[in-house]
Protein backbone atom coordinates (compact mmCIF):
# COMPACT_ATOMS: atom_id res chain seq x y z
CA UNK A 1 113.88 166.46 12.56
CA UNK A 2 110.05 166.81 13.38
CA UNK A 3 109.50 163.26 12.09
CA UNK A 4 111.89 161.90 14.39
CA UNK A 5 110.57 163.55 17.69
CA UNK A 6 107.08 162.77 16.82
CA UNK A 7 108.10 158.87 16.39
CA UNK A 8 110.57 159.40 19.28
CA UNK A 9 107.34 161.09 21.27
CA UNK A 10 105.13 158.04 20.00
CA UNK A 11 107.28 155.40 20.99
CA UNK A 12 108.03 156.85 24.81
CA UNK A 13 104.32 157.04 24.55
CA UNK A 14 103.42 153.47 23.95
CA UNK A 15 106.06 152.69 26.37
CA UNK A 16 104.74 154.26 29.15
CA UNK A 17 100.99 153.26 28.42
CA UNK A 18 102.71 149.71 28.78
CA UNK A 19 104.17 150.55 32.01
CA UNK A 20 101.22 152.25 33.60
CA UNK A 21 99.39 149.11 32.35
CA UNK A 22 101.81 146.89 34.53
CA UNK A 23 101.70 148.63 37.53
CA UNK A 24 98.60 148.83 37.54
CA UNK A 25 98.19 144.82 37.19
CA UNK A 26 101.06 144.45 39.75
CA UNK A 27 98.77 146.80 42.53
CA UNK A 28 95.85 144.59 42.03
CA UNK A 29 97.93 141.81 42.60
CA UNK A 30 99.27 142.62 45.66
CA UNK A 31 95.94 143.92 47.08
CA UNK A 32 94.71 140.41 46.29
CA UNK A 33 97.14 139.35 47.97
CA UNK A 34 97.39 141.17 50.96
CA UNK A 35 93.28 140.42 51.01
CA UNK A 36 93.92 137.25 50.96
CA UNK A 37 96.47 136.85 53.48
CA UNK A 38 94.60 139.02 56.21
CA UNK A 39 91.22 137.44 55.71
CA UNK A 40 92.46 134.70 57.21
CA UNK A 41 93.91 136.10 60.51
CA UNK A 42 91.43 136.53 63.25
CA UNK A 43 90.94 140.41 64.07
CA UNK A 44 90.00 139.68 67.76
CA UNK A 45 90.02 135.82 69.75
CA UNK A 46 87.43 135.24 72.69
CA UNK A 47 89.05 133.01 75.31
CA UNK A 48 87.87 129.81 76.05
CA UNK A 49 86.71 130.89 80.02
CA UNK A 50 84.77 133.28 78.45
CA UNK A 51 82.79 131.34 76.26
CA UNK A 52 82.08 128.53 78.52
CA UNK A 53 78.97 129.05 81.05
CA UNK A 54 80.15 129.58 84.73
């Protein structure tokens, strides 16, 4: 019976190292992403009149 929870215990183990693992990866991912994506939008556009002398 003990045998059994400690494999059951070091399998859900493993499992969820795995898992953590992945999520992990998949948050990076999407803040590269998301880093990506907005580095390329301007955060605030001067209008041409403004630029140009009088």
């Amino acid at each position: 019976m003990e045998k059994e929870l400690a494999k059951y215990q070091s399998l859900h183990k493993k499992y969820l190292v795995l898992y953590l693992k992945a999520v992990l990866v998949g948050k990076y991912l999407t803040y590269g992403m998301l880093l990506i994506w907005f580095w390329r939008v301007p955060v605030a556009s001067i209008s041409q009149q403004l630029v140009q002398p009088f």
